[in-house]
C-alpha atoms as a PDB file:
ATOM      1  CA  UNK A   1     -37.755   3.187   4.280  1.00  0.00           C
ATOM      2  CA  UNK A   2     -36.595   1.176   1.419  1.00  0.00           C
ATOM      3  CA  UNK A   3     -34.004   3.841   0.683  1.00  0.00           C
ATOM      4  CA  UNK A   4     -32.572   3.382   4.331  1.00  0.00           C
ATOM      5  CA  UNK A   5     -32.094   0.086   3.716  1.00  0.00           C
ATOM      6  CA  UNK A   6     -30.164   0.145   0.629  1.00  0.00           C
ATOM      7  CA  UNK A   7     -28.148   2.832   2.140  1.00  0.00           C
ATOM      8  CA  UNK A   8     -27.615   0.324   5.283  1.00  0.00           C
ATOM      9  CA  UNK A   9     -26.595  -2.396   2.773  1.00  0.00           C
ATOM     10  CA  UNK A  10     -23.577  -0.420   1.003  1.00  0.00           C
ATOM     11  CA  UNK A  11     -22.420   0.773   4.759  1.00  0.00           C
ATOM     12  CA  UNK A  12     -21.816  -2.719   5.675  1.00  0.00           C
ATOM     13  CA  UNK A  13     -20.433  -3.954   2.606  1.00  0.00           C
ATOM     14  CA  UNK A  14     -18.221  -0.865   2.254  1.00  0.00           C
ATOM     15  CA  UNK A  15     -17.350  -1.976   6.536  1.00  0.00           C
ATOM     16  CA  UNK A  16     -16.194  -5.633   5.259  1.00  0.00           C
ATOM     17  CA  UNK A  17     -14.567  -4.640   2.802  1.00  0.00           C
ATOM     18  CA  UNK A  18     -12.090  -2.032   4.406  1.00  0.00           C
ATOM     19  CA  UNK A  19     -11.743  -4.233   7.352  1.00  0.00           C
ATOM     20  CA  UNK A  20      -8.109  -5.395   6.854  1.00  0.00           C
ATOM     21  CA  UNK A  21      -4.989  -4.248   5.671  1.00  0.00           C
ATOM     22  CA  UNK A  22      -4.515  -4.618   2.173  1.00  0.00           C
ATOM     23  CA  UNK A  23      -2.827  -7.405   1.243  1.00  0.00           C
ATOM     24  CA  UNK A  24       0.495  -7.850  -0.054  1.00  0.00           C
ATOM     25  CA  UNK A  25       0.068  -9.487  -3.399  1.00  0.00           C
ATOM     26  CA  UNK A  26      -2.736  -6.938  -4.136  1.00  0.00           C
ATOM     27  CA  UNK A  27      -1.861  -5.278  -7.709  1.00  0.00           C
ATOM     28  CA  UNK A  28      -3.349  -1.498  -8.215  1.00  0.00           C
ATOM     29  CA  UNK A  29      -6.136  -1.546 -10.656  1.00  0.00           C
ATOM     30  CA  UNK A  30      -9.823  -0.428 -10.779  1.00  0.00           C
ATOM     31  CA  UNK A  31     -11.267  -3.390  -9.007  1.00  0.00           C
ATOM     32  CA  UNK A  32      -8.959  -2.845  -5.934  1.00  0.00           C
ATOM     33  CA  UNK A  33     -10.155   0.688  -5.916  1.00  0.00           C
ATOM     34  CA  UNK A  34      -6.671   1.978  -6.246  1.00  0.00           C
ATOM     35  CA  UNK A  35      -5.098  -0.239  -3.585  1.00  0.00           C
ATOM     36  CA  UNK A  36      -2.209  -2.245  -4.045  1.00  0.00           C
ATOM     37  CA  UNK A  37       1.193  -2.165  -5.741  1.00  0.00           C
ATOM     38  CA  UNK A  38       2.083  -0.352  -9.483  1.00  0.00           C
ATOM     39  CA  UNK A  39       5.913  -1.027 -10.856  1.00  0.00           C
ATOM     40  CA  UNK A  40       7.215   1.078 -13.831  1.00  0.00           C
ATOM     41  CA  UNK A  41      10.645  -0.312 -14.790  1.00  0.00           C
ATOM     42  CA  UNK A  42      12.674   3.113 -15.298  1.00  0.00           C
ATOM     43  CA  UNK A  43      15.837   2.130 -16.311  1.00  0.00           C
ATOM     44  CA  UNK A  44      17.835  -1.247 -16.679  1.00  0.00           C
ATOM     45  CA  UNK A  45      18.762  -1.623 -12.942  1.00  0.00           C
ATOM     46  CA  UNK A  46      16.066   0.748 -11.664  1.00  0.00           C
ATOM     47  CA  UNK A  47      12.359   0.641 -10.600  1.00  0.00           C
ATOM     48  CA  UNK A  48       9.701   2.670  -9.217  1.00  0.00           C
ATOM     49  CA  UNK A  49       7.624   1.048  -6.563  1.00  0.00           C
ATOM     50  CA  UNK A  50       4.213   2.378  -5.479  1.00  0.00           C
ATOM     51  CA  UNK A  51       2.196   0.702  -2.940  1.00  0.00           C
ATOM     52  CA  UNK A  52      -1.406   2.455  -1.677  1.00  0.00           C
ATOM     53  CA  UNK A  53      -2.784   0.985   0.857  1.00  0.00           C
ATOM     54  CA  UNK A  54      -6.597   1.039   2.923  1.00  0.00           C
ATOM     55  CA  UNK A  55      -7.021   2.584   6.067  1.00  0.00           C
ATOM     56  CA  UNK A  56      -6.205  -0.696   8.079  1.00  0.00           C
ATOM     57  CA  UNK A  57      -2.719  -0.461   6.318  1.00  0.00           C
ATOM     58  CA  UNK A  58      -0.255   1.267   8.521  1.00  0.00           C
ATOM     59  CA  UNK A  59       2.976   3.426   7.155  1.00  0.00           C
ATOM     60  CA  UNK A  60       5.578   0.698   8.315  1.00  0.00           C
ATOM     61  CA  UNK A  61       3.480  -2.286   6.835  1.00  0.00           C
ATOM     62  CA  UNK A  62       3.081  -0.114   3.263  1.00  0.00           C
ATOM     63  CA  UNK A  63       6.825   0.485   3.876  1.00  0.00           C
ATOM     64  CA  UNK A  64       7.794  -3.371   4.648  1.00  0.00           C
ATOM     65  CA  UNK A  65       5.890  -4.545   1.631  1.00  0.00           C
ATOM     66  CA  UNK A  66       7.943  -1.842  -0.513  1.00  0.00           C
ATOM     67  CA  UNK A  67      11.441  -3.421   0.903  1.00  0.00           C
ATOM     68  CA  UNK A  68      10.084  -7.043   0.000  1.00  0.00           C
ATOM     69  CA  UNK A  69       8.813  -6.126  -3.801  1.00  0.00           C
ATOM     70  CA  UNK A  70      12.403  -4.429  -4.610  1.00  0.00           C
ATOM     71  CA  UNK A  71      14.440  -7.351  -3.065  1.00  0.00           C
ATOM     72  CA  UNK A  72      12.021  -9.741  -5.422  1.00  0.00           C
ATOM     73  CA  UNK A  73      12.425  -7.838  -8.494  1.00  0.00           C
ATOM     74  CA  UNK A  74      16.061  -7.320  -7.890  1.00  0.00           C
ATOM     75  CA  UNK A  75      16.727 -11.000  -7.470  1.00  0.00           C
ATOM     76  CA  UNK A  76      14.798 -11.703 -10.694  1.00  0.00           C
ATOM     77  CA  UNK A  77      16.899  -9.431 -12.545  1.00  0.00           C
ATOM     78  CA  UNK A  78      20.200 -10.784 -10.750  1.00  0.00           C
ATOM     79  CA  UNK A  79      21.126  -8.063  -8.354  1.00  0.00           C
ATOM     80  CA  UNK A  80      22.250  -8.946  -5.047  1.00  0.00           C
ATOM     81  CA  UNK A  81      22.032  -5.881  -3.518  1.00  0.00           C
ATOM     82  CA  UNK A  82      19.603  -2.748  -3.529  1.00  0.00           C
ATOM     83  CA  UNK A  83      19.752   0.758  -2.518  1.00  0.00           C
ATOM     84  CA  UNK A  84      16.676   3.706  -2.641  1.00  0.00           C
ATOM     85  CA  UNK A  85      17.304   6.442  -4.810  1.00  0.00           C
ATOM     86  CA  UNK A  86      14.171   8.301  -3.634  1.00  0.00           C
ATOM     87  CA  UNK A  87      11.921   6.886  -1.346  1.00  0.00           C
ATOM     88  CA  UNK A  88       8.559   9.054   0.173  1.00  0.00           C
ATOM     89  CA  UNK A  89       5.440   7.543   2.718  1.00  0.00           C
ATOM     90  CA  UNK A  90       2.671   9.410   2.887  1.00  0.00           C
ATOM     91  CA  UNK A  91      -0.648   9.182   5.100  1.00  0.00           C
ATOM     92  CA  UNK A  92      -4.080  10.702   3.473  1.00  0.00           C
ATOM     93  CA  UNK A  93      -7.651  10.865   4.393  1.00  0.00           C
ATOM     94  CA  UNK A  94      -9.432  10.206   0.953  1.00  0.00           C
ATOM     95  CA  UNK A  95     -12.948  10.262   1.501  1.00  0.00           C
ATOM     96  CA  UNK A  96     -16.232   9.896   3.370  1.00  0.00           C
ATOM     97  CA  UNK A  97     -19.087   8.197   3.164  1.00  0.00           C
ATOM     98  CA  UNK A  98     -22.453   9.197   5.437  1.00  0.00           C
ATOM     99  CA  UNK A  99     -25.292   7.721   5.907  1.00  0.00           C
ATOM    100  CA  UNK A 100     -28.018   9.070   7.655  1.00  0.00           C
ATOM    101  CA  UNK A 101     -32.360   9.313   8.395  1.00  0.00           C
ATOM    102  CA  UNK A 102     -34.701  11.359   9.826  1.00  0.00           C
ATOM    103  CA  UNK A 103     -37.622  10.326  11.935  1.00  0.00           C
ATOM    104  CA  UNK A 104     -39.883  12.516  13.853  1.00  0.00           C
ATOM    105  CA  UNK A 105     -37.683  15.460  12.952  1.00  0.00           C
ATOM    106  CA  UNK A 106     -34.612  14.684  14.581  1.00  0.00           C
ATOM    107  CA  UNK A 107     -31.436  13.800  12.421  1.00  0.00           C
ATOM    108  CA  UNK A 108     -29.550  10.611  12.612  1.00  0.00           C
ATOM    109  CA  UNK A 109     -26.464   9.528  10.953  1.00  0.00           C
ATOM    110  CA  UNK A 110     -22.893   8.204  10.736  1.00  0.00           C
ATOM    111  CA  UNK A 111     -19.828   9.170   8.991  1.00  0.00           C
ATOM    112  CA  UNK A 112     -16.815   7.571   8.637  1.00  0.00           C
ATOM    113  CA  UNK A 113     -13.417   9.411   7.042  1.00  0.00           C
ATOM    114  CA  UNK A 114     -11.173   6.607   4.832  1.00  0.00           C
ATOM    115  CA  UNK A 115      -6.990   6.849   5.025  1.00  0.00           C
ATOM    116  CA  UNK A 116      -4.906   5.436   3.073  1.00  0.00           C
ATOM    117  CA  UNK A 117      -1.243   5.287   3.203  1.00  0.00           C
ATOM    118  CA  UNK A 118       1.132   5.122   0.023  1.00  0.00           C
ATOM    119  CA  UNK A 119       5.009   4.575  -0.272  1.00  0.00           C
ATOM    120  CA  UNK A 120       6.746   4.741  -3.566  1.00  0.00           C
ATOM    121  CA  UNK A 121      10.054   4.534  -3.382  1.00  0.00           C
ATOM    122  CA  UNK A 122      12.908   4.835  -6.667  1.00  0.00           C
ATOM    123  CA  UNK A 123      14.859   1.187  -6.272  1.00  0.00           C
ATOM    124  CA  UNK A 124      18.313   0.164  -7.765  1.00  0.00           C
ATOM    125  CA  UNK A 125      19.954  -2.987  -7.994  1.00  0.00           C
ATOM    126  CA  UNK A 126      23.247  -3.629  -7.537  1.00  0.00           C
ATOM    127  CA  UNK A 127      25.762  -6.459  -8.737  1.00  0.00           C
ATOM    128  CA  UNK A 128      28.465  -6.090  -5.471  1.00  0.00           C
ATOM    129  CA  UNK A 129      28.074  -4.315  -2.177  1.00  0.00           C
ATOM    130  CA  UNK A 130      30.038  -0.617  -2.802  1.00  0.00           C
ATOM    131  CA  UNK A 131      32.698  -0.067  -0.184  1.00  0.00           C
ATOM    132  CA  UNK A 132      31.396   3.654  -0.092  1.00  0.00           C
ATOM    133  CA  UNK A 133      27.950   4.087  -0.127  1.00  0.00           C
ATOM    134  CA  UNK A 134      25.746   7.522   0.336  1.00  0.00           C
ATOM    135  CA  UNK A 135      22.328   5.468   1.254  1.00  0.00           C
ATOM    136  CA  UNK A 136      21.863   2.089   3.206  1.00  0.00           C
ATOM    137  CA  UNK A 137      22.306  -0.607   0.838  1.00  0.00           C
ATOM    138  CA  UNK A 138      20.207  -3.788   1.319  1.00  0.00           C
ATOM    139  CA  UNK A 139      21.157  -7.428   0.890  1.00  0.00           C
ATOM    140  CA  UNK A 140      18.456  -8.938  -1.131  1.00  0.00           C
ATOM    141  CA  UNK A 141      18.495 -12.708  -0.380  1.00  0.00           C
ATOM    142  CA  UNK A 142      18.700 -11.545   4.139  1.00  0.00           C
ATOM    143  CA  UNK A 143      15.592  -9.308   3.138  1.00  0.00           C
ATOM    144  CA  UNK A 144      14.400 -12.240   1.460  1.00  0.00           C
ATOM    145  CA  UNK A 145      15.010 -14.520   4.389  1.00  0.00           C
ATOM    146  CA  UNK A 146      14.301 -12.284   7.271  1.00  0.00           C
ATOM    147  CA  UNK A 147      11.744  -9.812   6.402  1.00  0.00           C
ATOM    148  CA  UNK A 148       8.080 -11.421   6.326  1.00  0.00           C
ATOM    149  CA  UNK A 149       4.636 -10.368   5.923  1.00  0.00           C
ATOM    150  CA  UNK A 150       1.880 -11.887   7.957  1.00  0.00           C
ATOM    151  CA  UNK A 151      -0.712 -12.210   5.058  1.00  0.00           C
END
């Protein structure tokens, strides 16, 4: 019985924990379990952008936070415009967790299958708008202005 209850106690932590979207100012380490954002500078105008993100965190939120982080590290480095060299969103189940008893041999339990979603996305800043362009470029400051997060 005391087993059962420990295993009850880590299913409802483990439910408040995963029961919003990640946050947007989340940065990936070990005590986020993975979640949040990683940058790696990878050359002098260019970044790579990951975000991961919990189950609660849908593709187009992962993908809005992505769009905000490259207009903010753009404008810190003095580009006014942005364009994605490579840019990927992907949707995963991860994991499980059980829990379960038996009493009077008949089986109980619960399982629950954990998603996350993940964008990274190759970002490059930009000093002037290109009359010619092969990908959608984006104006930092209106991304900046416009494009908001409800956290």
């Amino acid at each position: 019985m005391k087993i059962l209850k420990h295993i009850s106690m880590l299913a409802i932590v483990a439910c408040l924990l995963s029961a919003c979207a990640t946050p947007y100012n989340t940065e990936k380490s070990f005590w986020t379990f993975g979640k949040g954002f990683e940058t790696v500078q990878i050359a002098p105008d260019s970044w790579q952008i990951s975000f991961v993100g919990n189950t609660n965190t849908d593709r187009a939120l992962t993908q809005k936070y992505v769009m905000i982080k490259s207009a903010e590290l753009c404008q810190k480095a003095g580009y006014d415009y942005f364009q994605y060299t490579n840019a990927q969103t992907n949707s995963d189940a991860v994991g499980q967790f059980g829990a379960g008893s038996q009493s009077n041999n008949i089986l109980f339990g619960s399982t629950s299958i954990d998603k996350e979603t993940s964008t990274v996305v190759e970002v490059t800043g930009l000093k002037t708008k290109p009359a010619q362009a092969n990908t959608r470029v984006y104006d930092v400051n209106y991304i900046l202005n416009h494009v908001k997060v409800d956290n």
